[in-house]
C-alpha atoms as a PDB file:
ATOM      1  CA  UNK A   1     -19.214  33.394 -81.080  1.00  0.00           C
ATOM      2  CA  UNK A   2     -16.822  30.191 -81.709  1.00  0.00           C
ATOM      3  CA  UNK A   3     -13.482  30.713 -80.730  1.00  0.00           C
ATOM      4  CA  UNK A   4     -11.670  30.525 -84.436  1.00  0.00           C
ATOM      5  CA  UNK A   5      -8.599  28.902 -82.858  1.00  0.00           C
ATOM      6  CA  UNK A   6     -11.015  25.609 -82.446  1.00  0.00           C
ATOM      7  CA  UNK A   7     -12.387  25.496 -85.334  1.00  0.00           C
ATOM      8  CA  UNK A   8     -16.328  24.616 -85.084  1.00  0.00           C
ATOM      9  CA  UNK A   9     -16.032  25.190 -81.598  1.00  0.00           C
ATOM     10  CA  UNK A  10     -17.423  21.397 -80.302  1.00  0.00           C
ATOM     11  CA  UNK A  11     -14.384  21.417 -78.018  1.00  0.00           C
ATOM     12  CA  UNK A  12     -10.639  21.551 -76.995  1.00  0.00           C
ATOM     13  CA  UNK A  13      -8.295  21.194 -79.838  1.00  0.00           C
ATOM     14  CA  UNK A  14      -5.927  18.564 -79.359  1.00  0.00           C
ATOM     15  CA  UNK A  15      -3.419  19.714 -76.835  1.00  0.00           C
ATOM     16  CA  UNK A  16      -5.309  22.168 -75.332  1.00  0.00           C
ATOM     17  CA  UNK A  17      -6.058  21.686 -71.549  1.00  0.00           C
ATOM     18  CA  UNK A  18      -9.039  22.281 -69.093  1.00  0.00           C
ATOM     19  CA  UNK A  19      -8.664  25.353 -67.146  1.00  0.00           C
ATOM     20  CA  UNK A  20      -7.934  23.451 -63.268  1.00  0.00           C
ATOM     21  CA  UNK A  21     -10.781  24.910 -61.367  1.00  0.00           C
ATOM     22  CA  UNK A  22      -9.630  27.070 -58.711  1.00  0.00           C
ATOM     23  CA  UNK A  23     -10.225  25.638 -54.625  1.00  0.00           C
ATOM     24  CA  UNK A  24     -10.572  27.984 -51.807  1.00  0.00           C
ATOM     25  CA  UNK A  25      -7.863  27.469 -49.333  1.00  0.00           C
ATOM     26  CA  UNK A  26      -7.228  28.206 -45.779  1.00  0.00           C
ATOM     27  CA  UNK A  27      -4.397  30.367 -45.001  1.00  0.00           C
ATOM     28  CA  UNK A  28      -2.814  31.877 -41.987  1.00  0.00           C
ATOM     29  CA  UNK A  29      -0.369  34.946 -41.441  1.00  0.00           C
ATOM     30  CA  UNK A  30       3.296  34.190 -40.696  1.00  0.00           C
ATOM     31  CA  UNK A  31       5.224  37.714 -40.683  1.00  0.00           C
ATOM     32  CA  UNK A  32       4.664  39.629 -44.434  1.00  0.00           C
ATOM     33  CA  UNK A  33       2.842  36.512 -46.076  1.00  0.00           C
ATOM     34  CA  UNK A  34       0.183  34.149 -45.995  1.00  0.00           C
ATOM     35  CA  UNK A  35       1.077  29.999 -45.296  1.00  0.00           C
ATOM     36  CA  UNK A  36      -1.787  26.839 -46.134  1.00  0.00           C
ATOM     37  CA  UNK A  37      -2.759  25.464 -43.517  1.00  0.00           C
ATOM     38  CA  UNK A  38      -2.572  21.702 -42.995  1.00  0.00           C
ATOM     39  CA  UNK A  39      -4.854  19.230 -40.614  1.00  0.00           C
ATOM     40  CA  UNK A  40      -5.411  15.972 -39.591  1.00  0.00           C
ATOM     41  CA  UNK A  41      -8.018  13.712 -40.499  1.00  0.00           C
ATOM     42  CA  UNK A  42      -9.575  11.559 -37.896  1.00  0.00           C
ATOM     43  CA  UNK A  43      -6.933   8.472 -37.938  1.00  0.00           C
ATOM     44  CA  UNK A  44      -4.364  11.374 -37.334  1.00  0.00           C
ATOM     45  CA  UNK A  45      -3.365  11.634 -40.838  1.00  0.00           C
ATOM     46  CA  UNK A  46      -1.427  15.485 -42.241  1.00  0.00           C
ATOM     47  CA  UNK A  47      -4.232  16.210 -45.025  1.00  0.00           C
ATOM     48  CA  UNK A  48      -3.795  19.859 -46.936  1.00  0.00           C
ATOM     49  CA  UNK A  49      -7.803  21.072 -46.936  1.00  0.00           C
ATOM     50  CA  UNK A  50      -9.586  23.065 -49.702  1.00  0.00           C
ATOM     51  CA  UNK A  51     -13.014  23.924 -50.489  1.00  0.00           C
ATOM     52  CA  UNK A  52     -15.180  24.536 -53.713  1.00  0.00           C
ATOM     53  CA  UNK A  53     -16.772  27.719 -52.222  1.00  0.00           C
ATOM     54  CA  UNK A  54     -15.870  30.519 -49.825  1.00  0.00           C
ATOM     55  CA  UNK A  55     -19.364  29.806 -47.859  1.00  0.00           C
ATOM     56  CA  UNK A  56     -18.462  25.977 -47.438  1.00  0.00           C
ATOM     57  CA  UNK A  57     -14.864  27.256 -46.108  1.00  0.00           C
ATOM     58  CA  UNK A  58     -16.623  30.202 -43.804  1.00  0.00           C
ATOM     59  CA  UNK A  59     -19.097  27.686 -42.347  1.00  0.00           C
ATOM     60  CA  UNK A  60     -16.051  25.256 -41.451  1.00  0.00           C
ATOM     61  CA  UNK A  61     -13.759  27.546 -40.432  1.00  0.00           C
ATOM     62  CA  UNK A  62     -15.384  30.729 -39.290  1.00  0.00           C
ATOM     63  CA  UNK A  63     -16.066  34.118 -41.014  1.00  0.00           C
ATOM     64  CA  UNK A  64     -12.231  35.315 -40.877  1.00  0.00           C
ATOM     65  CA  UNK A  65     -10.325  32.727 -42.033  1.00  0.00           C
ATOM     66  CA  UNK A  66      -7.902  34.104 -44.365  1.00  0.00           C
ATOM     67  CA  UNK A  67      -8.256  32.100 -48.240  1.00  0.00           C
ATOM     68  CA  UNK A  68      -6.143  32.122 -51.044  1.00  0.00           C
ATOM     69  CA  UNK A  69      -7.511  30.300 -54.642  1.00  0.00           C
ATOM     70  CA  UNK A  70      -5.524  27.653 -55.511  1.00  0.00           C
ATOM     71  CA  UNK A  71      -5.592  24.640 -58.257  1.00  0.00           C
ATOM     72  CA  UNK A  72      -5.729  21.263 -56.634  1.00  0.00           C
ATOM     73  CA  UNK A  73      -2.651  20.608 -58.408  1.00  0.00           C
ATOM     74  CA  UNK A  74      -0.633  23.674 -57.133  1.00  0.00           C
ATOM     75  CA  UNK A  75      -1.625  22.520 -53.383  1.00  0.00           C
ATOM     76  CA  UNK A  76      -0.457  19.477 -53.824  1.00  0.00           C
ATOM     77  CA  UNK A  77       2.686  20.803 -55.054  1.00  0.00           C
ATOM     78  CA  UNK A  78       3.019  22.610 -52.394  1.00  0.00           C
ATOM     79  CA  UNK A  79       1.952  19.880 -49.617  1.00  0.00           C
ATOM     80  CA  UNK A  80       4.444  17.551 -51.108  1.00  0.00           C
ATOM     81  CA  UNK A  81       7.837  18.309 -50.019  1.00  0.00           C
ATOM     82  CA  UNK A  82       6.531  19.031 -46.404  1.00  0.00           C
ATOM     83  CA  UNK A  83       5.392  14.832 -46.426  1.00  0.00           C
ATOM     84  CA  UNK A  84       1.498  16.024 -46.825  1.00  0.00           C
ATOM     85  CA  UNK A  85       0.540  13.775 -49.398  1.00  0.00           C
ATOM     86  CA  UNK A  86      -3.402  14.118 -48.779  1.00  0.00           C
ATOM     87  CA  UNK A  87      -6.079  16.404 -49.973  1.00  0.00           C
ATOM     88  CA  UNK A  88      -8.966  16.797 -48.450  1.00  0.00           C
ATOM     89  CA  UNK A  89     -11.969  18.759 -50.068  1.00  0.00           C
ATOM     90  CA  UNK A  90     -14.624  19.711 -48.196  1.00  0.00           C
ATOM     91  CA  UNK A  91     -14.452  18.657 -44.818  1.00  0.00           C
ATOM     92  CA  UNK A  92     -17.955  18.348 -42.799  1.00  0.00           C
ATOM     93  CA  UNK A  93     -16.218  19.686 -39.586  1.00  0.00           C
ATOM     94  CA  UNK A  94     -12.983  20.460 -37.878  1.00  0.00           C
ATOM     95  CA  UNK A  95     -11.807  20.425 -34.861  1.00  0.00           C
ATOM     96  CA  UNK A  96      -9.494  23.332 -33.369  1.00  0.00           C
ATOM     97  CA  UNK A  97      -5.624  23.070 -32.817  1.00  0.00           C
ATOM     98  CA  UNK A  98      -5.313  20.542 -29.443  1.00  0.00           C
ATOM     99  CA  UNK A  99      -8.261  18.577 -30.356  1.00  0.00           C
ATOM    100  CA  UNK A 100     -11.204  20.302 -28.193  1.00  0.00           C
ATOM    101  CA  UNK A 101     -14.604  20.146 -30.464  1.00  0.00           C
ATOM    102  CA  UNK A 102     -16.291  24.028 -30.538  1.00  0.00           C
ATOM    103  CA  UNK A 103     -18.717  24.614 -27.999  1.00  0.00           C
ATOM    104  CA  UNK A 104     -22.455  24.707 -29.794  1.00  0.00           C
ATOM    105  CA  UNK A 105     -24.881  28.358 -29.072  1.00  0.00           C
ATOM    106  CA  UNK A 106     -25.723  26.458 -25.797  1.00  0.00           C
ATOM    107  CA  UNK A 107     -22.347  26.055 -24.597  1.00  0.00           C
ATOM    108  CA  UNK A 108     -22.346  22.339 -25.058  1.00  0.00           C
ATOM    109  CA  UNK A 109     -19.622  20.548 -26.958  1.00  0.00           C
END
């Protein structure tokens, strides 16, 4: 059924907006809430990080990393006034705090 508000239903009215779609985002604990997380890109650069699915951020980050669902636009807001200007969505890898790559199921890194 058309939604009546649109009229023949081919699209947005005018000034209606795009829901933002909604990113998965790493969190940690930090006493009775939950914090983002920020990284480093490769050239040492504070990025924010986000993903487009829960598996994508699992098979980064491990099975029980904490997420919250976020619009790019709200992380950036909230990246902002700590100098993180950088989103990154989707990372192939990471690399733990101090820098040492994850050991592999043979216990090479």
């Amino acid at each position: 059924m058309a939604d009546m508000r649109r009229g023949d239903g081919d699209g947005p009215a005018p000034g209606d907006h795009a829901p933002a779609r909604l990113l998965y985002v790493p969190v940690r604990p930090v006493r009775c809430c939950y914090v983002t997380c920020f990284f480093r890109t490769p050239g040492g650069r504070r990025t924010a990080v986000a993903f487009t699915t829960p598996a994508q951020l699992r098979a980064t980050l491990g099975q029980d990393q904490p997420w919250i669902r976020l619009s790019a636009a709200a992380l950036r807001s909230l990246a902002a006034p700590l100098g993180c200007t950088a989103l990154t969505v989707d990372p192939r890898s990471s690399v733990p705090p101090g820098g040492i790559p994850p050991r592999d199921a043979s216990g090479h890194r």
